[in-house]
C-alpha atoms as a PDB file:
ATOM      1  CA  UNK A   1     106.490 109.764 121.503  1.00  0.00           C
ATOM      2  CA  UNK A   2     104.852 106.617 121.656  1.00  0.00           C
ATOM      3  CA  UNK A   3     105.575 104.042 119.173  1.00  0.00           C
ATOM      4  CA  UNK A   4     101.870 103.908 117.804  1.00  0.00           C
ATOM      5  CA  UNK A   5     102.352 107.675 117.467  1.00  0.00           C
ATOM      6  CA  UNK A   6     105.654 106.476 115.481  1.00  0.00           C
ATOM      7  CA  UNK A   7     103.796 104.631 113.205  1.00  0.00           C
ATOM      8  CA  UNK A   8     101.305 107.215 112.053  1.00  0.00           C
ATOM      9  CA  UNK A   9     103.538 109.939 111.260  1.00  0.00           C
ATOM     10  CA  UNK A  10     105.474 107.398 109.230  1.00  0.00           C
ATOM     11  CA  UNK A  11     102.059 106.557 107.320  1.00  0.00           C
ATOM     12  CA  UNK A  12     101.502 110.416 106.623  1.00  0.00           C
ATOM     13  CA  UNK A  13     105.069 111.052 106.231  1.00  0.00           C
ATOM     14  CA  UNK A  14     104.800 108.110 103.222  1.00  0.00           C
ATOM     15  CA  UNK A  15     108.146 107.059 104.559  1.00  0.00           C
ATOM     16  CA  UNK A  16     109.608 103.902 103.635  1.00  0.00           C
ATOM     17  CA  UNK A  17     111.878 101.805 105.809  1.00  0.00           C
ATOM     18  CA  UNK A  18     114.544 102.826 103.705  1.00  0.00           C
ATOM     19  CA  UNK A  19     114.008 106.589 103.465  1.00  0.00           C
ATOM     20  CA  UNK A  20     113.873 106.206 107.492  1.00  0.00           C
ATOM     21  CA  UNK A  21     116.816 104.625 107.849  1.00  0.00           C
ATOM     22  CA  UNK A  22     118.965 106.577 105.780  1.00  0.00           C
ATOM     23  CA  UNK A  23     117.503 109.966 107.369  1.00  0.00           C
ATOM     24  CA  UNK A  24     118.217 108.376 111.109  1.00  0.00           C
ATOM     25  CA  UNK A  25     121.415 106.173 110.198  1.00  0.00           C
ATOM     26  CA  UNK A  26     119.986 103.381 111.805  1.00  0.00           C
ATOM     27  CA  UNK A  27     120.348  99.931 109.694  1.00  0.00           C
ATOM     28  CA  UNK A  28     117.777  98.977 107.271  1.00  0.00           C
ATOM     29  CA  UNK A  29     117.118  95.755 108.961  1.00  0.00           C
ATOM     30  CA  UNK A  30     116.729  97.239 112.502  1.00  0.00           C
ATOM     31  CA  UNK A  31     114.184  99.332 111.370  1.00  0.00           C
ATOM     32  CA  UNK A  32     111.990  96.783 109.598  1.00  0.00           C
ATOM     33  CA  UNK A  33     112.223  94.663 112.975  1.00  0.00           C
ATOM     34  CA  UNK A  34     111.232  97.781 114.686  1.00  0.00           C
ATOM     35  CA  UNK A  35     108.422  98.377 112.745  1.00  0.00           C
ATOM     36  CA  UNK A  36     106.781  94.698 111.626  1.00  0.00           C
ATOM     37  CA  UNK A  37     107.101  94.293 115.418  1.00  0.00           C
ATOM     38  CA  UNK A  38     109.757  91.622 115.280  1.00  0.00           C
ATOM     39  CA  UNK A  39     111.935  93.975 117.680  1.00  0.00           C
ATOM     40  CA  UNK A  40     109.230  94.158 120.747  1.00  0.00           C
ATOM     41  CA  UNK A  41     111.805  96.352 122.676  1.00  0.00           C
ATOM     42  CA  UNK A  42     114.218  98.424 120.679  1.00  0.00           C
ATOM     43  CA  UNK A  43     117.051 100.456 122.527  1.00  0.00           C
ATOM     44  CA  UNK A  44     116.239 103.677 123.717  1.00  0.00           C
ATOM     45  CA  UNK A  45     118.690 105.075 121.544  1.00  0.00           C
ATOM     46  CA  UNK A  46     117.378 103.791 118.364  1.00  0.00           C
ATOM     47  CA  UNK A  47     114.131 104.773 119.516  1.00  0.00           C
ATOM     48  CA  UNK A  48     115.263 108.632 119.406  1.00  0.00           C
ATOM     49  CA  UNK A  49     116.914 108.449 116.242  1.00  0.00           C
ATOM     50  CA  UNK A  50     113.850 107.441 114.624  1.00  0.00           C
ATOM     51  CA  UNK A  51     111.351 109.880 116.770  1.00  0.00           C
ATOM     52  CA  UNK A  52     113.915 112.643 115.261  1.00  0.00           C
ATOM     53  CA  UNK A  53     113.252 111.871 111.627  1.00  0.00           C
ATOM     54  CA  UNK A  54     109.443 111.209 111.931  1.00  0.00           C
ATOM     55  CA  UNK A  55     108.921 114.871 113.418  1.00  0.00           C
ATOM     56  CA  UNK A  56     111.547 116.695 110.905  1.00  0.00           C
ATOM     57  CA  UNK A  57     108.877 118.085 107.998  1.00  0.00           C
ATOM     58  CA  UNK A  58     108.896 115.827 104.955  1.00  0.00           C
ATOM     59  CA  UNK A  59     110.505 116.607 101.573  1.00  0.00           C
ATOM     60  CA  UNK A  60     108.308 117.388  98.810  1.00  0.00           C
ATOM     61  CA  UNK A  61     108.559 114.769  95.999  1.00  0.00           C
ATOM     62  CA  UNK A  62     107.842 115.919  92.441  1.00  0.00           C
ATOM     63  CA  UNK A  63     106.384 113.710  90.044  1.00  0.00           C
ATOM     64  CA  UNK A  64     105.866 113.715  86.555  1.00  0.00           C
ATOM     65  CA  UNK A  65     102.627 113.186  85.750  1.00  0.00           C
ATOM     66  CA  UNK A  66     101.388 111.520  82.232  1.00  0.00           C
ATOM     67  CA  UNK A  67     100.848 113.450  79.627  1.00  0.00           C
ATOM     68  CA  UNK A  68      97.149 112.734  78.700  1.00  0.00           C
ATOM     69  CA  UNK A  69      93.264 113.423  79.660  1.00  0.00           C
ATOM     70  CA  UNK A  70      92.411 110.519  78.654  1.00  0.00           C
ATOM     71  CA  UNK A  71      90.579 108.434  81.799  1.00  0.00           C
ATOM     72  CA  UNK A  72      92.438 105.171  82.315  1.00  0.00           C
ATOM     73  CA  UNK A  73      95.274 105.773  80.006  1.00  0.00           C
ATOM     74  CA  UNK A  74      98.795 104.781  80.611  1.00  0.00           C
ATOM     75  CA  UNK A  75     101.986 106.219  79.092  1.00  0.00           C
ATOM     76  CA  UNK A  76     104.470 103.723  78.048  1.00  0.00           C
ATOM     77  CA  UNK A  77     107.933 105.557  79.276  1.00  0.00           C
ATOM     78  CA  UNK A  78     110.623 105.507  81.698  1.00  0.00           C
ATOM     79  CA  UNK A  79     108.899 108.042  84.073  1.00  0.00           C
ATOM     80  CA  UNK A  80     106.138 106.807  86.553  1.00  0.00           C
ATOM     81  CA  UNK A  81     102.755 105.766  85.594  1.00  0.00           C
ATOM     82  CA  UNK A  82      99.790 107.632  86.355  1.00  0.00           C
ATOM     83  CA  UNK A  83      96.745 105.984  86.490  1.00  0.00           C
ATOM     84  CA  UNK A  84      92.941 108.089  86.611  1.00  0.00           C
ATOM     85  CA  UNK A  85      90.658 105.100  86.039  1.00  0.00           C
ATOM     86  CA  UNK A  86      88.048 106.145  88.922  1.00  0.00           C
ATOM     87  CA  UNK A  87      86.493 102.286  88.546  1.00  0.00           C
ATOM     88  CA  UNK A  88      90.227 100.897  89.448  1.00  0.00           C
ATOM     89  CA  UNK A  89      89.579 100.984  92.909  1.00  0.00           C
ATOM     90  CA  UNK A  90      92.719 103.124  93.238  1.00  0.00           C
ATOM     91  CA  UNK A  91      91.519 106.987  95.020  1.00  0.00           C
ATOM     92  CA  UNK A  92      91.691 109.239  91.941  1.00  0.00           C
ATOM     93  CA  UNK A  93      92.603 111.781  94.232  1.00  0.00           C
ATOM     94  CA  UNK A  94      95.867 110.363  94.909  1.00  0.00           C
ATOM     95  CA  UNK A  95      99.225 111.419  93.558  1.00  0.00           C
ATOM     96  CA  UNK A  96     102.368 109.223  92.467  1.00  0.00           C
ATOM     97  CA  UNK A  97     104.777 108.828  95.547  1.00  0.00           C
ATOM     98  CA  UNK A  98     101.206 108.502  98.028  1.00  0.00           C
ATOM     99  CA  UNK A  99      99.833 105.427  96.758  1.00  0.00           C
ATOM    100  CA  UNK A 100     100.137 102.483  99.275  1.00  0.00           C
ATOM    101  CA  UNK A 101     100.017  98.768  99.299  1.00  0.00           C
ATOM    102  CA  UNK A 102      96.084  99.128 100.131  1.00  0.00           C
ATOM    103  CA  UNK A 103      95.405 100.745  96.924  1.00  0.00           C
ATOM    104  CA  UNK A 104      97.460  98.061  94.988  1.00  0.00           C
ATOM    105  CA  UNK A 105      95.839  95.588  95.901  1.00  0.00           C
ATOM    106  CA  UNK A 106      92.637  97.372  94.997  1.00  0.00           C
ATOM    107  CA  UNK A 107      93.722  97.880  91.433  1.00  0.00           C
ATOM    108  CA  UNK A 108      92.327  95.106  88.614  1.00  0.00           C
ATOM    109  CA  UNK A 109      94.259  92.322  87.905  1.00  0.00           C
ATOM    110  CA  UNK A 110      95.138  93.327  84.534  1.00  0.00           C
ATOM    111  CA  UNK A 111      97.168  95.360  83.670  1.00  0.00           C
ATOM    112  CA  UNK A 112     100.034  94.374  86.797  1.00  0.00           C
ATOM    113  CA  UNK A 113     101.484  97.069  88.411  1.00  0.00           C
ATOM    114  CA  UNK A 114     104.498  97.634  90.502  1.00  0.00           C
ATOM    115  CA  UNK A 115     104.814  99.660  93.389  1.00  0.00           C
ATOM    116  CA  UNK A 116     108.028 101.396  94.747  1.00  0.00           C
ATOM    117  CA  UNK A 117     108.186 103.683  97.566  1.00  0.00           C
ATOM    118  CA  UNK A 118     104.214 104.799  96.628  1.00  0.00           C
ATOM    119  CA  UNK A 119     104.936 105.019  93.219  1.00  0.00           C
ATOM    120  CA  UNK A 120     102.732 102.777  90.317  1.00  0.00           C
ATOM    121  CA  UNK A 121     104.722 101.610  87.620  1.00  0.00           C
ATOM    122  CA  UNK A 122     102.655  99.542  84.987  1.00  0.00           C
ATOM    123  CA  UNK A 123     104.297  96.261  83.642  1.00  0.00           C
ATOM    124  CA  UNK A 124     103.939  95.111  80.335  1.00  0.00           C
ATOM    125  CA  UNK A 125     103.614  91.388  79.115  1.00  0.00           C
ATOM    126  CA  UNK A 126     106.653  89.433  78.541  1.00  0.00           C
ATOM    127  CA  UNK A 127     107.694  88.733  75.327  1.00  0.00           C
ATOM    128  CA  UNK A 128     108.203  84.362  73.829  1.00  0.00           C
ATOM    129  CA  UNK A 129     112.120  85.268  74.291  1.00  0.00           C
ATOM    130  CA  UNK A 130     111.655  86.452  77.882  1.00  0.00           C
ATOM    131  CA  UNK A 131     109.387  83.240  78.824  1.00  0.00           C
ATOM    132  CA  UNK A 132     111.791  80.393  77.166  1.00  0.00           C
ATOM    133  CA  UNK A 133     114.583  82.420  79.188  1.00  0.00           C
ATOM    134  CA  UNK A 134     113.291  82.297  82.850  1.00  0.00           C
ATOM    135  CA  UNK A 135     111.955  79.085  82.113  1.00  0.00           C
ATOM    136  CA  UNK A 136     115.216  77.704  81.188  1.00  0.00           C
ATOM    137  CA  UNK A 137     116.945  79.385  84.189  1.00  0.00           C
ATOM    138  CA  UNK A 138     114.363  78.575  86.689  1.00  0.00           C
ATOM    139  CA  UNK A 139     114.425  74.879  85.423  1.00  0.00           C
ATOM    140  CA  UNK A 140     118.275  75.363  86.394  1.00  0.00           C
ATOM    141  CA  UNK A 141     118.241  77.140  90.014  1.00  0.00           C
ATOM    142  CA  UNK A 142     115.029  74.287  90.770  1.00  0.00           C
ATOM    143  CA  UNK A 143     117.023  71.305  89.954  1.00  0.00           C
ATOM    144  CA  UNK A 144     120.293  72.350  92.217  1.00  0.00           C
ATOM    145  CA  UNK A 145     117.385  73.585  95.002  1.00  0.00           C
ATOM    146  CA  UNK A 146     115.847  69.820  94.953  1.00  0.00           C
ATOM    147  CA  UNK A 147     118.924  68.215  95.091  1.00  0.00           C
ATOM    148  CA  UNK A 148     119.828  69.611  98.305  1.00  0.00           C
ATOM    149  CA  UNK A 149     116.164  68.270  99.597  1.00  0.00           C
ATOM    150  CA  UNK A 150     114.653  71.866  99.262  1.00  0.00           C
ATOM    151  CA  UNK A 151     116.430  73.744 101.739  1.00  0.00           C
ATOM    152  CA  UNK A 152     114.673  77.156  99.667  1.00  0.00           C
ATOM    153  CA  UNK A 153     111.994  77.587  97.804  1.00  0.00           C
ATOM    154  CA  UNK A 154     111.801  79.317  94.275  1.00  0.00           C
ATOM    155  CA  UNK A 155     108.847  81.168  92.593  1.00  0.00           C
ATOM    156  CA  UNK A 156     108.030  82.951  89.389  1.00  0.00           C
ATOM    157  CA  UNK A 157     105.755  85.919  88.814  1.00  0.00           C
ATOM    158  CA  UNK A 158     103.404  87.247  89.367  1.00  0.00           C
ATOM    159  CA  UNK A 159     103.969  86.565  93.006  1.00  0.00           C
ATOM    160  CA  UNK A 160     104.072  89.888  95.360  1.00  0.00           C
ATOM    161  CA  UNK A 161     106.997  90.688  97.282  1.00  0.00           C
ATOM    162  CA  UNK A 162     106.342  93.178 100.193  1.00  0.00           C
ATOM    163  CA  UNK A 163     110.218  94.068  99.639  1.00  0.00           C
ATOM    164  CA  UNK A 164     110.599  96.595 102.625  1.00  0.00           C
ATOM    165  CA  UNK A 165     107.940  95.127 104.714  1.00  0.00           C
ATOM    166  CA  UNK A 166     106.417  98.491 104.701  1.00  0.00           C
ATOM    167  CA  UNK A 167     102.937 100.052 102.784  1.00  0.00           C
ATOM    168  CA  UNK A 168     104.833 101.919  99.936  1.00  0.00           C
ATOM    169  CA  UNK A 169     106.244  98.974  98.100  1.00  0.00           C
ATOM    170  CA  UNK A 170     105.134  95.632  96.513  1.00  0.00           C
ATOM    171  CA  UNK A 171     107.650  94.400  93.516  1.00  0.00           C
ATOM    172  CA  UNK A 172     106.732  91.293  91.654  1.00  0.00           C
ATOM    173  CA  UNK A 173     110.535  89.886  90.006  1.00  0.00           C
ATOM    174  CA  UNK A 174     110.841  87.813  87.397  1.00  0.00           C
ATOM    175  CA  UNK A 175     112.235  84.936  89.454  1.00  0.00           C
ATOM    176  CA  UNK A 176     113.498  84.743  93.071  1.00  0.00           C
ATOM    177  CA  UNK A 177     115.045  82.049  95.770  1.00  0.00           C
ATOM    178  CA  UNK A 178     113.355  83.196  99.184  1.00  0.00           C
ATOM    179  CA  UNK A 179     115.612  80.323 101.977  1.00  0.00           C
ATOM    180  CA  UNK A 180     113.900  81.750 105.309  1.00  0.00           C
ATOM    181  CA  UNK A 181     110.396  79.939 105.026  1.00  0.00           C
ATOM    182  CA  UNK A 182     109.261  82.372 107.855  1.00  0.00           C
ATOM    183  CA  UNK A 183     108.598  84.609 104.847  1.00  0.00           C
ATOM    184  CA  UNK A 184     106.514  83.031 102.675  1.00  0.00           C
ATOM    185  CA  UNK A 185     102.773  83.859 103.385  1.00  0.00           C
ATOM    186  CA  UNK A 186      99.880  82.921 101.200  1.00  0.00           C
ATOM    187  CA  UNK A 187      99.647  86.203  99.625  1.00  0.00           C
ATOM    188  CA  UNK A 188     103.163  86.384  98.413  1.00  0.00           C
ATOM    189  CA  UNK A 189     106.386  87.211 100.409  1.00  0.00           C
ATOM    190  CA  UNK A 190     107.435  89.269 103.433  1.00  0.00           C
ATOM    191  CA  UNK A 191     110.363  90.860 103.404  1.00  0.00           C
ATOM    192  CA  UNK A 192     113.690  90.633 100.912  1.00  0.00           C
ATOM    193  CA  UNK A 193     114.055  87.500  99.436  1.00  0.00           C
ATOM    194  CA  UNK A 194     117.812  85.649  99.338  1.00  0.00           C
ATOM    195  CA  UNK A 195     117.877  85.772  94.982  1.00  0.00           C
ATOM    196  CA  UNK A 196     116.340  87.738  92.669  1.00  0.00           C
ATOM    197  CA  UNK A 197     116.484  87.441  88.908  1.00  0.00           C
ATOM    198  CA  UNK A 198     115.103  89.730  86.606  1.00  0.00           C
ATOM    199  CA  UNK A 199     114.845  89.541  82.376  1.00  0.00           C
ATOM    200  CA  UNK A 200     115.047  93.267  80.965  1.00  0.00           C
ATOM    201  CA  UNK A 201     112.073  94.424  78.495  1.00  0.00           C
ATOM    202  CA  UNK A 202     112.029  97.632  76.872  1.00  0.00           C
ATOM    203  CA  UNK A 203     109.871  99.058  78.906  1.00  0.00           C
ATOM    204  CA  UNK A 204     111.567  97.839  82.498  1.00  0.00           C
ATOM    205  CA  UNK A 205     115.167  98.420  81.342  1.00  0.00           C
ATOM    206  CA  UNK A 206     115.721 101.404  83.455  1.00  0.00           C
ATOM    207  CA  UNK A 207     113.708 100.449  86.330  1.00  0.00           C
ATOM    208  CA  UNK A 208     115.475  97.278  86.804  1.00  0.00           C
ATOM    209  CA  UNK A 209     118.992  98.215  86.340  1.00  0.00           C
ATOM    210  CA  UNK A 210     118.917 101.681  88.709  1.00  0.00           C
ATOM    211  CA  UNK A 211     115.906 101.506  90.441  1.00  0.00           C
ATOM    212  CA  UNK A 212     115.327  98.182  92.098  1.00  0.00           C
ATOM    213  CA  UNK A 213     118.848  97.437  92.178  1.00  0.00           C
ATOM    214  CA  UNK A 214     119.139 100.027  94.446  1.00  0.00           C
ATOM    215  CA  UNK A 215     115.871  99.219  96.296  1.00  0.00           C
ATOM    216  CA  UNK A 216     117.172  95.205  96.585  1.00  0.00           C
ATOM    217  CA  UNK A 217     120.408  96.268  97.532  1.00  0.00           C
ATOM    218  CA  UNK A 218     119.051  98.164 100.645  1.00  0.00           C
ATOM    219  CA  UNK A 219     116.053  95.896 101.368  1.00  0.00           C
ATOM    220  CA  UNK A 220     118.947  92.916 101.640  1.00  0.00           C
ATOM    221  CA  UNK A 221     118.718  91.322  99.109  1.00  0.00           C
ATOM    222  CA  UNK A 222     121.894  88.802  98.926  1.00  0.00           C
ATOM    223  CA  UNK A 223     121.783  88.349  95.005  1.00  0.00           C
ATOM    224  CA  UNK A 224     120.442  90.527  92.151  1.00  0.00           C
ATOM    225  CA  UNK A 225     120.779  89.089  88.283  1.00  0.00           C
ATOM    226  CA  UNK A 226     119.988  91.088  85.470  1.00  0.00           C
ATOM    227  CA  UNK A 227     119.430  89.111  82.177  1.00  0.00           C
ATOM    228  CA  UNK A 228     119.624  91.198  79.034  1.00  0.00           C
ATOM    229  CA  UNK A 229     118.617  88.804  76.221  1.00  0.00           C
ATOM    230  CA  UNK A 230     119.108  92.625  73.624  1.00  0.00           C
ATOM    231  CA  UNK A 231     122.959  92.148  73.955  1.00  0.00           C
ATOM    232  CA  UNK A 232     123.044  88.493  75.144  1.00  0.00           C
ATOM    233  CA  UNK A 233     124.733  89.688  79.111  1.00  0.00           C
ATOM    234  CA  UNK A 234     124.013  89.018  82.647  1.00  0.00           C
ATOM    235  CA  UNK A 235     124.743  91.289  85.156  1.00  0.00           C
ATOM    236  CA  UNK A 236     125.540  89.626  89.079  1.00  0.00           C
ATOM    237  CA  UNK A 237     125.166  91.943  91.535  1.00  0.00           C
ATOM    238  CA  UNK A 238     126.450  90.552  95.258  1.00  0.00           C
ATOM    239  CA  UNK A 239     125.665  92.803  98.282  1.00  0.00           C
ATOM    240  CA  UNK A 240     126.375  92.347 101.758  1.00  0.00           C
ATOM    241  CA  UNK A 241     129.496  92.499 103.663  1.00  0.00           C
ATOM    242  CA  UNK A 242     131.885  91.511 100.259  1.00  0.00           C
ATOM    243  CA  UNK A 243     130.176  93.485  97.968  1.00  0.00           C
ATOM    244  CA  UNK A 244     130.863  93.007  94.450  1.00  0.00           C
ATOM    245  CA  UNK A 245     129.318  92.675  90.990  1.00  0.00           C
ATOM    246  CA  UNK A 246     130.284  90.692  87.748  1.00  0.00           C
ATOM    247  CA  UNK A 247     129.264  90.435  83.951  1.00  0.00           C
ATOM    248  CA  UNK A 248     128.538  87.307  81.605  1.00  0.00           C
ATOM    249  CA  UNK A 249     128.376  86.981  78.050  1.00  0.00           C
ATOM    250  CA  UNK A 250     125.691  84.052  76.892  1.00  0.00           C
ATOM    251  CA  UNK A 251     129.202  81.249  76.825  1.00  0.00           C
ATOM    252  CA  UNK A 252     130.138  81.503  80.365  1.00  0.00           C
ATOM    253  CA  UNK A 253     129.644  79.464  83.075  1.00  0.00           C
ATOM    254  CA  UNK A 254     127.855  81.894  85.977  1.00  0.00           C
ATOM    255  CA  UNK A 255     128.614  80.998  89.743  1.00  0.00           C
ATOM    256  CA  UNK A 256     125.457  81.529  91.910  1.00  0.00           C
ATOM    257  CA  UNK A 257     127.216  83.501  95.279  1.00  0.00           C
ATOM    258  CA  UNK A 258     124.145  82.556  97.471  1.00  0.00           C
ATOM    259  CA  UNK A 259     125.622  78.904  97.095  1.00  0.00           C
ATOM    260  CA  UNK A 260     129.160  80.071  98.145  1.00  0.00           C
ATOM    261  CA  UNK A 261     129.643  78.594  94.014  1.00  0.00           C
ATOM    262  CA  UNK A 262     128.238  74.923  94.399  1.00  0.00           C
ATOM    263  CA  UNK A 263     125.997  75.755  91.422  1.00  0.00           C
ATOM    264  CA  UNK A 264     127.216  77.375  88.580  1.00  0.00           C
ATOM    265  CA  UNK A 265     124.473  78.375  85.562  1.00  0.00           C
ATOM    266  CA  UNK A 266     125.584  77.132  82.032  1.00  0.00           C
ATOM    267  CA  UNK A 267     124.597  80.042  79.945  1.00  0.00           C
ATOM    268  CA  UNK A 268     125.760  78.354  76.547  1.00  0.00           C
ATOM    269  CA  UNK A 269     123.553  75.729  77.296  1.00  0.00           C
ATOM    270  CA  UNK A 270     120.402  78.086  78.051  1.00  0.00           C
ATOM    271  CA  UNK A 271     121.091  80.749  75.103  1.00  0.00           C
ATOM    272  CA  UNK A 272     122.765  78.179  72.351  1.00  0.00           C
END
């Protein structure tokens, strides 16, 4: 199988990176090289692993679809949006778990939308509490980043993150520290970045805390913070080869693990 053949069956497969490499056992980051063309000549081995996933028949994925006939209407709940808007520029003919990054990008700027392994979740606006928050934080993480002459770069959103480097997902976080400037494109950002931060809403409490956790964790993703201003926490989330997570009420002091704990975040002083 050639490797362009590759690459179509994993378009009409609507596998992600991730779903291929936990199917093939080949590591996450191998086979985003493999397939952004950073790896221009893979082992042969690694090359078969993959070829055996991409011709196994796909598992059907069930989705629940919203519970209304109304055209362009969106369902505010935990489950995946569906969206039937025919003047969206997204195919009305699509289903949730087929949409790619093409169609995002076709949809209208307002509402924003998420997309997770072909899946469209809608987000809502953020709230005065959520704003003063990341601004606060980001005002934080900036300062320490400038004092050590910019060696990353920080951005807010909306600002799209093609997380898995593949067509099925395109995440917009709250906040994030991206230190390889290889990817940061015009458009947005290729790839995981080093930090991400994200401020819980009702309707993105779920999502954030089981969903993309899991989806940051295996993209690589070095940090994940969860900030839930509700019961006045933050979750730290460390992956990589010391894995390990911590909690924070709104008095503590938080040590950022991407600086090896040169900067901690004041919390009492954010949230007094």
């Amino acid at each position: 199988m050639t490797f362009e053949e590759m690459k179509e069956l994993k378009k009409k497969r609507h596998y992600t990176n991730r779903k291929i490499a936990e199917l093939s056992g080949v590591p996450l980051g191998t086979v985003q090289k493999i397939f952004s063309g950073e790896t221009k000549y893979p082992r042969l081995e690694t090359m078969a692993a993959l070829e055996r996933v991409l011709k196994d028949r796909p598992q059907k994925v069930e989705y629940k679809p919203a519970d209304t006939d109304i055209p362009g209407f969106v369902r505010e709940t935990e489950d995946p949006y569906s969206y039937y808007s025919s003047d969206s520029g997204a195919s009305t003919e699509k289903k949730q778990g087929t949409y790619t990054v093409e169609d995002y990008r076709a949809l209208p700027e307002w509402p924003r939308y998420e997309l997770i392994d072909g899946v469209l979740y809608q987000k809502s606006s953020p709230t005065t509490g959520h704003q003063r928050a990341l601004a606060e934080l980001a005002f934080r993480f900036m300062d320490f980043i400038r004092s050590r002459n910019g060696r990353c770069d920080a951005f807010f959103a909306p600002l799209d993150v093609q997380l898995d480097c593949d067509d099925y997902t395109m995440v917009q976080p709250d906040f994030l520290i991206v230190c390889n400037p290889e990817q940061v494109r015009e458009w947005g950002i290729w790839g995981a970045p080093d930090f991400v931060l994200e401020i819980l809403s009702p309707s993105s409490k779920q999502r954030d805390m089981v969903l993309k956790l899991k989806k940051y964790e295996y993209a690589g993703v070095r940090e994940y913070w969860i900030v839930d201003l509700e019961h006045q926490t933050v979750l730290t989330y460390a992956f990589g080869e010391d894995p390990h997570s911590g909690i924070y009420g709104f008095g503590s002091k938080v040590p950022v693990g991407i600086y090896d704990g040169e900067l901690e975040i004041d919390l009492a002083s954010i949230f007094a």
